[in-house]
C-alpha atoms as a PDB file:
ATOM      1  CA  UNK A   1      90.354 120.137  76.183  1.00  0.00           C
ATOM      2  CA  UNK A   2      93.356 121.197  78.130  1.00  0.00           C
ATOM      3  CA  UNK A   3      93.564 118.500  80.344  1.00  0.00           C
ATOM      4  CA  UNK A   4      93.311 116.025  77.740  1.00  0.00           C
ATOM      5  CA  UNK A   5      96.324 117.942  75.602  1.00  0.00           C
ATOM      6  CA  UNK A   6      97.725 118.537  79.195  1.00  0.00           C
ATOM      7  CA  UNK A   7      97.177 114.599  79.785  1.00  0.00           C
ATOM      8  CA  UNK A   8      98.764 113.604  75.629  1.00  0.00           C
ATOM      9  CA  UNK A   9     101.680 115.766  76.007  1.00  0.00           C
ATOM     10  CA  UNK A  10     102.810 115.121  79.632  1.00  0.00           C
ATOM     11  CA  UNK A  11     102.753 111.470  79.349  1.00  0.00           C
ATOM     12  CA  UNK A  12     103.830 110.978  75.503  1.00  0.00           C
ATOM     13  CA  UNK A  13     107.386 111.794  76.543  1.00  0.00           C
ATOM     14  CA  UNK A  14     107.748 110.563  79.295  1.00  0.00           C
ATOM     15  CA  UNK A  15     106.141 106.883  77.765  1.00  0.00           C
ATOM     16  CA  UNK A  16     108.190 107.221  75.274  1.00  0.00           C
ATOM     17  CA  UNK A  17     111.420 107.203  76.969  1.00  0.00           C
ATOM     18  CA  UNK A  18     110.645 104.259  79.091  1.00  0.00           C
ATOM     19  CA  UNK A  19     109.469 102.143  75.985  1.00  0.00           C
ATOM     20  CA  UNK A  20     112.810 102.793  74.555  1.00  0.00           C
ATOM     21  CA  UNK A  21     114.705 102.249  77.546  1.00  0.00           C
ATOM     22  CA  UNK A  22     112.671  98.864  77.553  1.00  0.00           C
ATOM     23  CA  UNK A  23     112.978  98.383  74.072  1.00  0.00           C
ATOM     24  CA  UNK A  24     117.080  98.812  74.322  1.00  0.00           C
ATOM     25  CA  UNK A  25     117.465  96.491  77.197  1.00  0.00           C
ATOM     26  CA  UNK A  26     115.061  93.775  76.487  1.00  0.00           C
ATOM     27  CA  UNK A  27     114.064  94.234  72.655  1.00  0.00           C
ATOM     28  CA  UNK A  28     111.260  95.506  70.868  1.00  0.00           C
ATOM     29  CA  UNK A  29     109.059  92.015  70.836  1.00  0.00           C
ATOM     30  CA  UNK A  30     109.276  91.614  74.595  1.00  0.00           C
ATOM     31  CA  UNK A  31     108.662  95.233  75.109  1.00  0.00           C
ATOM     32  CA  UNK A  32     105.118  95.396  72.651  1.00  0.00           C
ATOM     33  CA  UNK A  33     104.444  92.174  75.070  1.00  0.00           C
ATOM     34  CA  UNK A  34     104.603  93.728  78.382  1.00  0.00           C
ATOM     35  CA  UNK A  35     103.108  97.134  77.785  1.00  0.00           C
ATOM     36  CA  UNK A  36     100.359  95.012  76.018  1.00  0.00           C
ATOM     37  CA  UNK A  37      99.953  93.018  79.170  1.00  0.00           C
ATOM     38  CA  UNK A  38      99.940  96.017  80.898  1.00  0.00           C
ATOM     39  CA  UNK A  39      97.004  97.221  78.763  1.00  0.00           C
ATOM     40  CA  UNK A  40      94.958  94.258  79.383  1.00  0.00           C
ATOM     41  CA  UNK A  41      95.515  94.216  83.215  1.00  0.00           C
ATOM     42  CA  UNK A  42      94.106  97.892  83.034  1.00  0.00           C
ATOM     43  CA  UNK A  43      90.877  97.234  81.209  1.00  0.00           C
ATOM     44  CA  UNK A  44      90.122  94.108  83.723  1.00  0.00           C
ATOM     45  CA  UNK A  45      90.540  95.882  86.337  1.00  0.00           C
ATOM     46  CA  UNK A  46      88.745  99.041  85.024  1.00  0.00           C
ATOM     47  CA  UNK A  47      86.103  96.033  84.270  1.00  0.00           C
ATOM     48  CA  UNK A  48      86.084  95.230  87.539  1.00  0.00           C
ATOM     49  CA  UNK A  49      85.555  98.417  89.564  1.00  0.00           C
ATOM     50  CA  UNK A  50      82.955  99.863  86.315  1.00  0.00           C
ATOM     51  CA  UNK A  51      79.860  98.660  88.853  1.00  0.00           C
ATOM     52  CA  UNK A  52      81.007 100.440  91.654  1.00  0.00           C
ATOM     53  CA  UNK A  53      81.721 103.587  89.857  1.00  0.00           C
ATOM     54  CA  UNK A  54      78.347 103.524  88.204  1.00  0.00           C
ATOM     55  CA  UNK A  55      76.879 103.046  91.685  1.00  0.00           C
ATOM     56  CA  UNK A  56      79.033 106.207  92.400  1.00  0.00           C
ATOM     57  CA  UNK A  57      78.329 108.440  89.380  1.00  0.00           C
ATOM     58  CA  UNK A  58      74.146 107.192  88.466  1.00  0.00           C
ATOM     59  CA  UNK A  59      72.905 109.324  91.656  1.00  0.00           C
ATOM     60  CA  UNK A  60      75.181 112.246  90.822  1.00  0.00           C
ATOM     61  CA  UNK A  61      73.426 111.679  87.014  1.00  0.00           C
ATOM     62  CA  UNK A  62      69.956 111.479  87.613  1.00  0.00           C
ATOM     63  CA  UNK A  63      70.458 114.059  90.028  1.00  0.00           C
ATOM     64  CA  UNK A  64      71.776 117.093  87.506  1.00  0.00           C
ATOM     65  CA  UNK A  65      68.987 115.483  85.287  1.00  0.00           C
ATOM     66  CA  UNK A  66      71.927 113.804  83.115  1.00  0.00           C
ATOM     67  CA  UNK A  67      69.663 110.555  82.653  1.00  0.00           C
ATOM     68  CA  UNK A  68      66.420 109.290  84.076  1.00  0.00           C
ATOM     69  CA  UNK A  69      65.222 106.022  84.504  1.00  0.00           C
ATOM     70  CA  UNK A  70      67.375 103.103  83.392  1.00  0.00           C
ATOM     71  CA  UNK A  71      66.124 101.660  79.683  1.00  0.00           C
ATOM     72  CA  UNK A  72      66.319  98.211  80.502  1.00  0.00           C
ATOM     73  CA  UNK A  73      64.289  96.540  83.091  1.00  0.00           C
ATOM     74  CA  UNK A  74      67.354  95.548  85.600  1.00  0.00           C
ATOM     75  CA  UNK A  75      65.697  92.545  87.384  1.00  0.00           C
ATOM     76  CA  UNK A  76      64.756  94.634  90.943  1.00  0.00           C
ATOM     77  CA  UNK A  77      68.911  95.911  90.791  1.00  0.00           C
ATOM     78  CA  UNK A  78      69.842  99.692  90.848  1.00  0.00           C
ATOM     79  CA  UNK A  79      72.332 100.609  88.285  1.00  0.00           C
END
């Protein structure tokens, strides 16, 4: 819990400033445009690297005795 309230109120300020240093120079529409952008270029390429942390993290998992066997029959690939 601390790094997440750590995590909100470092970065809140800090975001908020350069939005309206954004917003100031180059408008409010353009700057909701760009930091949506922004947004979407995150998630793909969280999207893209998601198999090779789950390659990372599923050992770690089963491991600790987090999960066990996949559910789903995977076709012969490990998860």
């Amino acid at each position: 819990m601390s790094f997440y309230t750590m995590a909100f109120f470092g970065t809140v300020p800090i975001g908020s400033l350069l939005g309206g240093v954004m917003a100031d120079r180059y408008g409010a529409m353009n700057t909701v445009l760009v930091t949506g952008v922004v947004c979407l270029a995150g998630s793909a390429w969280f999207a893209y690297k998601l198999p090779a942390i789950r390659e990372v993290v599923r050992p770690i998992y089963r491991e600790r005795g987090i999960i066990t066997v996949p559910a789903v029959d995977t076709g012969g690939k490990t998860l």
